[in-house]
PDB file of N, CA and C in Angstrom:
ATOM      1  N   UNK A   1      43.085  62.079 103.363  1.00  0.00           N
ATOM      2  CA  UNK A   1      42.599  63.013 102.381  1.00  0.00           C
ATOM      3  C   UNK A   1      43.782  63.596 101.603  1.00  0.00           C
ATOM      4  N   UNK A   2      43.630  63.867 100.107  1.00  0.00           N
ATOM      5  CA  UNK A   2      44.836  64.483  99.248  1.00  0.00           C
ATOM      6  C   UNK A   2      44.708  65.709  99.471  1.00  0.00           C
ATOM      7  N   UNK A   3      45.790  66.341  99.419  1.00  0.00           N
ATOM      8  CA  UNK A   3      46.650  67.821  99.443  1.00  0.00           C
ATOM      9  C   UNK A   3      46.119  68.242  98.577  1.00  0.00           C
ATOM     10  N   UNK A   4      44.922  69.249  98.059  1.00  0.00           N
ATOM     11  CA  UNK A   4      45.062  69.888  96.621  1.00  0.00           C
ATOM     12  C   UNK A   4      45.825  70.420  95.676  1.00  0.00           C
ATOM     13  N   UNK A   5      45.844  70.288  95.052  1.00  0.00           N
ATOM     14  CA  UNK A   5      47.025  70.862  94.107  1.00  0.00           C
ATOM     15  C   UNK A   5      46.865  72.595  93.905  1.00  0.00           C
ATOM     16  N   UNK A   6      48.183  73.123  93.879  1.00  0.00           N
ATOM     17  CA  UNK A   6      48.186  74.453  93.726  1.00  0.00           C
ATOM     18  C   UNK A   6      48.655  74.516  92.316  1.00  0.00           C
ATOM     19  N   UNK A   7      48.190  75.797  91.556  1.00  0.00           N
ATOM     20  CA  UNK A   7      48.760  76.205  90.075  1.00  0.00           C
ATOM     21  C   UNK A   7      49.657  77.241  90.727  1.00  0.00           C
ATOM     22  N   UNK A   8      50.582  77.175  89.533  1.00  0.00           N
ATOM     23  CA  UNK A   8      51.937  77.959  89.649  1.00  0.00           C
ATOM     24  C   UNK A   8      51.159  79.561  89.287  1.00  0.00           C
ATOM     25  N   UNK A   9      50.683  79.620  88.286  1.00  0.00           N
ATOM     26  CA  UNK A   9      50.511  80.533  87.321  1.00  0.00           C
ATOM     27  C   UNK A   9      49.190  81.073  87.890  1.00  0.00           C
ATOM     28  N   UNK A  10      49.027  81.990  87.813  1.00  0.00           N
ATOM     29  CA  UNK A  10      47.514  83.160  88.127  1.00  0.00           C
ATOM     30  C   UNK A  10      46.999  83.270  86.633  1.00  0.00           C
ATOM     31  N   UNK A  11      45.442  83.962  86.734  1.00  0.00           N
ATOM     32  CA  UNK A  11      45.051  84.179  85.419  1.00  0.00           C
ATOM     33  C   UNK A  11      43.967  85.550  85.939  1.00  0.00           C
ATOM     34  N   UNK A  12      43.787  86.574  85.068  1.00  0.00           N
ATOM     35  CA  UNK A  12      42.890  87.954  85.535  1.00  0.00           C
ATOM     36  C   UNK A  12      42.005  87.243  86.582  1.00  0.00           C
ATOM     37  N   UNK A  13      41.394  86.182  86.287  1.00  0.00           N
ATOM     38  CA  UNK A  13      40.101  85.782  87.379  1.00  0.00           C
ATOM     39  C   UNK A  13      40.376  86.256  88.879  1.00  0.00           C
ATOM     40  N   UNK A  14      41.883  85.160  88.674  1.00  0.00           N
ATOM     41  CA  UNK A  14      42.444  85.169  89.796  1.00  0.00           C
ATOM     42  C   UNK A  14      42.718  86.950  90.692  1.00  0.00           C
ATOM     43  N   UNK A  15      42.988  87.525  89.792  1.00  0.00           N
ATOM     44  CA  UNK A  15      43.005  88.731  90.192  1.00  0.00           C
ATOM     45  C   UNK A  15      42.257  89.837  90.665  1.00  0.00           C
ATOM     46  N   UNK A  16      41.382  89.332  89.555  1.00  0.00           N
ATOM     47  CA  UNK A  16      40.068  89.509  89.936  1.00  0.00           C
ATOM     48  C   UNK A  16      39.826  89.181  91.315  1.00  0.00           C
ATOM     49  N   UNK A  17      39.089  88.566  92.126  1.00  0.00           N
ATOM     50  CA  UNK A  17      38.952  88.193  93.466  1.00  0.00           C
ATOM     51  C   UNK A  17      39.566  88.238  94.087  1.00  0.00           C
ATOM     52  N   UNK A  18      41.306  89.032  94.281  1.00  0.00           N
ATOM     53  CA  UNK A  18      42.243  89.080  95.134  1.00  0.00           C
ATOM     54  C   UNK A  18      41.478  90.630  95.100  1.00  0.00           C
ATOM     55  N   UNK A  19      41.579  91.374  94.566  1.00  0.00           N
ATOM     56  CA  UNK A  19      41.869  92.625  94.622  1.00  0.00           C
ATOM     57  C   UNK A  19      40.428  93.552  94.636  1.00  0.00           C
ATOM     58  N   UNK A  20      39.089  92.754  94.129  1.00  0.00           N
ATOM     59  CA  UNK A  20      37.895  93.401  93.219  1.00  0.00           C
ATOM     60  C   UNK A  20      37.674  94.396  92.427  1.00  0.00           C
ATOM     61  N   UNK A  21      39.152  94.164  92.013  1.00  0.00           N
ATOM     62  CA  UNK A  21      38.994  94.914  90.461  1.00  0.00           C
ATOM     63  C   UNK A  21      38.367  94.020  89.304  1.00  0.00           C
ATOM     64  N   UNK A  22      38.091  94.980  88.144  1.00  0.00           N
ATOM     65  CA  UNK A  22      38.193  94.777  86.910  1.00  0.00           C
ATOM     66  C   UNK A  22      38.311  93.282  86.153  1.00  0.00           C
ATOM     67  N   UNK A  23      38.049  92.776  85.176  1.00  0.00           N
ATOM     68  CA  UNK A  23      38.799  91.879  84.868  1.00  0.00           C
ATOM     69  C   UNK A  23      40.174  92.469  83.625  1.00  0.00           C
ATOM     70  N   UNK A  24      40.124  93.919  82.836  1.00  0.00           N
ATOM     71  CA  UNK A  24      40.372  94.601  82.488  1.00  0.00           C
ATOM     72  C   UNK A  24      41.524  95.172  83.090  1.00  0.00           C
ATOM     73  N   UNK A  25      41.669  95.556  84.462  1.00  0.00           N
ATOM     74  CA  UNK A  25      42.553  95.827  85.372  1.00  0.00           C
ATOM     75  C   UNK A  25      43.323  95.103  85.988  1.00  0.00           C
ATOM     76  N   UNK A  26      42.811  93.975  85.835  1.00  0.00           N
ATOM     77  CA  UNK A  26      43.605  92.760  86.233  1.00  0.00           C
ATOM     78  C   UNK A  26      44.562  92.503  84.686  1.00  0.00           C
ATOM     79  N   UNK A  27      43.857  92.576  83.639  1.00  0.00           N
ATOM     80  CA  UNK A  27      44.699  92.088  82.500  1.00  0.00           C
ATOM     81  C   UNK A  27      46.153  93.182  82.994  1.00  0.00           C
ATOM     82  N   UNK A  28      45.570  94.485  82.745  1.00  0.00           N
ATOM     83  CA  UNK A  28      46.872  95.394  82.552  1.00  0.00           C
ATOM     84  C   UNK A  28      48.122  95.327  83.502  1.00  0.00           C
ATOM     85  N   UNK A  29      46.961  94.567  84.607  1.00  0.00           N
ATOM     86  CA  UNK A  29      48.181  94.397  86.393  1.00  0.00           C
ATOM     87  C   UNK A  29      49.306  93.546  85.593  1.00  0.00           C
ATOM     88  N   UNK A  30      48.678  92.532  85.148  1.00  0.00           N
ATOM     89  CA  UNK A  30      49.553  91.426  84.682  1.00  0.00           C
ATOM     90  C   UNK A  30      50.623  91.795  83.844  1.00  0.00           C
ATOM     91  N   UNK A  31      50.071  92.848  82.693  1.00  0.00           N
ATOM     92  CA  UNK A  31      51.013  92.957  81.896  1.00  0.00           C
ATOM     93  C   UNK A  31      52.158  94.131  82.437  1.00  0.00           C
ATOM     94  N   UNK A  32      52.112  95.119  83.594  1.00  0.00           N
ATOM     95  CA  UNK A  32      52.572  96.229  84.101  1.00  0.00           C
ATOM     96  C   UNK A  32      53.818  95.277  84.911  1.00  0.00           C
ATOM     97  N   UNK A  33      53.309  93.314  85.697  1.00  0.00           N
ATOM     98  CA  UNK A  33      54.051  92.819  86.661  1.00  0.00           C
ATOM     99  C   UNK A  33      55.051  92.340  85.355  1.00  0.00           C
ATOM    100  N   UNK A  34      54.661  91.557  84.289  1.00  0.00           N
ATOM    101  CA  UNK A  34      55.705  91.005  83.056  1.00  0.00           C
ATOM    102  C   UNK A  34      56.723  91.932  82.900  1.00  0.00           C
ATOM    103  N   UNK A  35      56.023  93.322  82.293  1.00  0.00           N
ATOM    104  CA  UNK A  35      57.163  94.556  82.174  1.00  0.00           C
ATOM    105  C   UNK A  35      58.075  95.126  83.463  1.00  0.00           C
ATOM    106  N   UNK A  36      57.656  94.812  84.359  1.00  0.00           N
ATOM    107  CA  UNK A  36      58.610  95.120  85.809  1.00  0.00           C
ATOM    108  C   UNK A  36      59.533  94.123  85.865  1.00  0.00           C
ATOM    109  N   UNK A  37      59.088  92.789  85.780  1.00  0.00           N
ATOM    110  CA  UNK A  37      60.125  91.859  85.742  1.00  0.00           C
ATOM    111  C   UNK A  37      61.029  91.259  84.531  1.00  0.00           C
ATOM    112  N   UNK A  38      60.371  91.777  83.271  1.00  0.00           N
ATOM    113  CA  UNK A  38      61.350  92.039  81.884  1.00  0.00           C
ATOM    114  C   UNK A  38      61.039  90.240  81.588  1.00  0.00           C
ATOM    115  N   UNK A  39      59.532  90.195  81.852  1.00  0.00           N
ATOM    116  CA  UNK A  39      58.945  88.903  80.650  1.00  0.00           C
ATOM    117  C   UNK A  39      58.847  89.528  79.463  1.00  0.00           C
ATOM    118  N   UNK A  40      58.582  88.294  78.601  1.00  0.00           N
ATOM    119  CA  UNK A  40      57.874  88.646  77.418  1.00  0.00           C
ATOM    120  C   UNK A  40      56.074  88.467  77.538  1.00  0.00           C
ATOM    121  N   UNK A  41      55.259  88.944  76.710  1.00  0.00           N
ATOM    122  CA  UNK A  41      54.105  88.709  76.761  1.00  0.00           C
ATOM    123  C   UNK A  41      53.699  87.724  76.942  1.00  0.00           C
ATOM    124  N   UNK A  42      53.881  86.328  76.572  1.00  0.00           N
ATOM    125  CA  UNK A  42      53.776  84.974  76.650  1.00  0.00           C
ATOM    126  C   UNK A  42      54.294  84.354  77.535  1.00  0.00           C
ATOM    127  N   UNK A  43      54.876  84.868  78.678  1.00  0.00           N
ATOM    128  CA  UNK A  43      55.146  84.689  80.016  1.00  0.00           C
ATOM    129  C   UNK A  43      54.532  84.278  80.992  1.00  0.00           C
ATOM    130  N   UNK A  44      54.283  82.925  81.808  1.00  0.00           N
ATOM    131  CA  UNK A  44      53.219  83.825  82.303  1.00  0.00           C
ATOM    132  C   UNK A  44      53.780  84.282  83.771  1.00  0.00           C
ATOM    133  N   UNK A  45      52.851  84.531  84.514  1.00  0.00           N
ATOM    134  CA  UNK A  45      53.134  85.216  85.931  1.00  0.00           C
ATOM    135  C   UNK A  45      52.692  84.314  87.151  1.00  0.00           C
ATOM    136  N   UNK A  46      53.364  84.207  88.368  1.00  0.00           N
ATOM    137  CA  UNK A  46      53.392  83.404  89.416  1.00  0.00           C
ATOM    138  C   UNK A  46      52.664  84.223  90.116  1.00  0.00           C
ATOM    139  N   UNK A  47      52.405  83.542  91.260  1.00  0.00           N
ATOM    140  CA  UNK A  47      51.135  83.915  92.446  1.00  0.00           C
ATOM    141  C   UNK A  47      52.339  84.648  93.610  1.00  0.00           C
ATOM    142  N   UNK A  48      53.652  84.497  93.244  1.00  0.00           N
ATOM    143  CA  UNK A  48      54.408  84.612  94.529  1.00  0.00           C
ATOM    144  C   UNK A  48      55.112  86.347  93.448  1.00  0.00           C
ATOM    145  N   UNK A  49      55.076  86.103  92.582  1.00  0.00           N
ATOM    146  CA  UNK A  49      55.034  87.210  91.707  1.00  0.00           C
ATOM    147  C   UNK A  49      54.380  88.099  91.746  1.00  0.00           C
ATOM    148  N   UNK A  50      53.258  88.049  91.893  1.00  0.00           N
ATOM    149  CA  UNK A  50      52.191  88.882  92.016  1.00  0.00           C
ATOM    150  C   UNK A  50      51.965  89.316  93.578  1.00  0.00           C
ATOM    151  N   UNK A  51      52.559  88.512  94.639  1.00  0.00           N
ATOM    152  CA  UNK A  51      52.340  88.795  96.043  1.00  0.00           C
ATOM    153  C   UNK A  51      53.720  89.408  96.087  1.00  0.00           C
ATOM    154  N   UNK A  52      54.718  89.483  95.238  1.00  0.00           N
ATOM    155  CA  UNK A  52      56.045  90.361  95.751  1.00  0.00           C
ATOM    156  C   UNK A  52      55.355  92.094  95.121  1.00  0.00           C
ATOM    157  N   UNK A  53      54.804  92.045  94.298  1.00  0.00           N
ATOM    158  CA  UNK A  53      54.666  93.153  92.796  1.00  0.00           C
ATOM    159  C   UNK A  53      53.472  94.005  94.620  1.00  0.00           C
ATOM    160  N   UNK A  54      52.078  92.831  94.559  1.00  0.00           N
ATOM    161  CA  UNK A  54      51.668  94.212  95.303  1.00  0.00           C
ATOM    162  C   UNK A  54      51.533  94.066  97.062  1.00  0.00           C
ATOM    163  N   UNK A  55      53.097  93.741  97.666  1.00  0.00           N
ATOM    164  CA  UNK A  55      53.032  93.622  99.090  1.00  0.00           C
ATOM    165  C   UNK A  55      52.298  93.247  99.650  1.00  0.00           C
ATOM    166  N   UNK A  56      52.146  91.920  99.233  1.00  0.00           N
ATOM    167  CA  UNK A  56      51.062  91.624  99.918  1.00  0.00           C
ATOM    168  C   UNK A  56      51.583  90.148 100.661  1.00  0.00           C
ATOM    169  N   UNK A  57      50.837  89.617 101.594  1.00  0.00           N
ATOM    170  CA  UNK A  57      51.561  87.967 102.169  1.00  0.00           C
ATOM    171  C   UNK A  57      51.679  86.796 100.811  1.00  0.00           C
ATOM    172  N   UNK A  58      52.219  86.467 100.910  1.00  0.00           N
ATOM    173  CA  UNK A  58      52.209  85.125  99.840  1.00  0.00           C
ATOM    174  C   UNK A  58      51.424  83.741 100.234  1.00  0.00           C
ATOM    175  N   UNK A  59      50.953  83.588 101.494  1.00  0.00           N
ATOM    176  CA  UNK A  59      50.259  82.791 102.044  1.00  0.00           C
ATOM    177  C   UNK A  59      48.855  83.189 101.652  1.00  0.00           C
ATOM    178  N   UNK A  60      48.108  84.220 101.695  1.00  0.00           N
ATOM    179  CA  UNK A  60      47.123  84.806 101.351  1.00  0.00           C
ATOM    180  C   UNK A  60      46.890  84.879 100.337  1.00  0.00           C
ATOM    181  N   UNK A  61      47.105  85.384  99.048  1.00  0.00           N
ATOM    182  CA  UNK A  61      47.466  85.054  97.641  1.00  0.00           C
ATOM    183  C   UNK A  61      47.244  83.672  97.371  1.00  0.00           C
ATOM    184  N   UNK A  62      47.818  82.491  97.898  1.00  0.00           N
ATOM    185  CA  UNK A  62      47.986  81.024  97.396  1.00  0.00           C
ATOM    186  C   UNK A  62      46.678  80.546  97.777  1.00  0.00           C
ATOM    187  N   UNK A  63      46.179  80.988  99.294  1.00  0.00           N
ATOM    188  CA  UNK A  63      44.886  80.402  99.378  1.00  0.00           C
ATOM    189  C   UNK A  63      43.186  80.919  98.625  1.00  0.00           C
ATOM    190  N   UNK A  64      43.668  82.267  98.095  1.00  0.00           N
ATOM    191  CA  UNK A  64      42.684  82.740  97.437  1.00  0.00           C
ATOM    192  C   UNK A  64      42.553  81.815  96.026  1.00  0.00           C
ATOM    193  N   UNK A  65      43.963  81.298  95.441  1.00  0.00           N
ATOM    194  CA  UNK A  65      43.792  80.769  93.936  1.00  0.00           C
ATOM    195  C   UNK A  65      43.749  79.164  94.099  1.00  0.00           C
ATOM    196  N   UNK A  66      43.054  78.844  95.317  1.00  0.00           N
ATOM    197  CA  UNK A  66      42.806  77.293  95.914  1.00  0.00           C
ATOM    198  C   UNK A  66      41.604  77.083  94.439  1.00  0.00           C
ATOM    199  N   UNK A  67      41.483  76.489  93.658  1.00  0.00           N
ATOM    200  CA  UNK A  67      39.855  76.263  93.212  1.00  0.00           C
ATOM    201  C   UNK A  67      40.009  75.037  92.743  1.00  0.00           C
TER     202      UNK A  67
END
């Protein structure tokens, strides 16, 4: 059986269902993690990014954005 493939990159959805916020709240998470780490808007943001930003495991995070 193949390994699924993981995406690098998260998107609000994704955030959405990590957290059950918003999809709204998820946008702003994103843009609050870009400005912490001094992206530009067109940046986008990693899953291991987003598991450093809100302490959370990085193993847990990766399997939530399995789809």
């Amino acid at each position: 059986m193949k390994p699924r493939p993981t995406r690098l990159c998260i998107y609000p959805k994704d955030i959405q269902r990590i957290t059950g916020k918003s999809e709204r709240y998820s946008r702003n998470l994103m843009q609050r993690i870009r400005t912490s780490l001094g992206k530009q808007p067109h940046h986008p943001v990693t899953w291991l990014e987003l598991a450093t930003y809100l302490n959370l495991p990085p193993d847990q995070i990766r399997e939530l954005i399995l789809d």
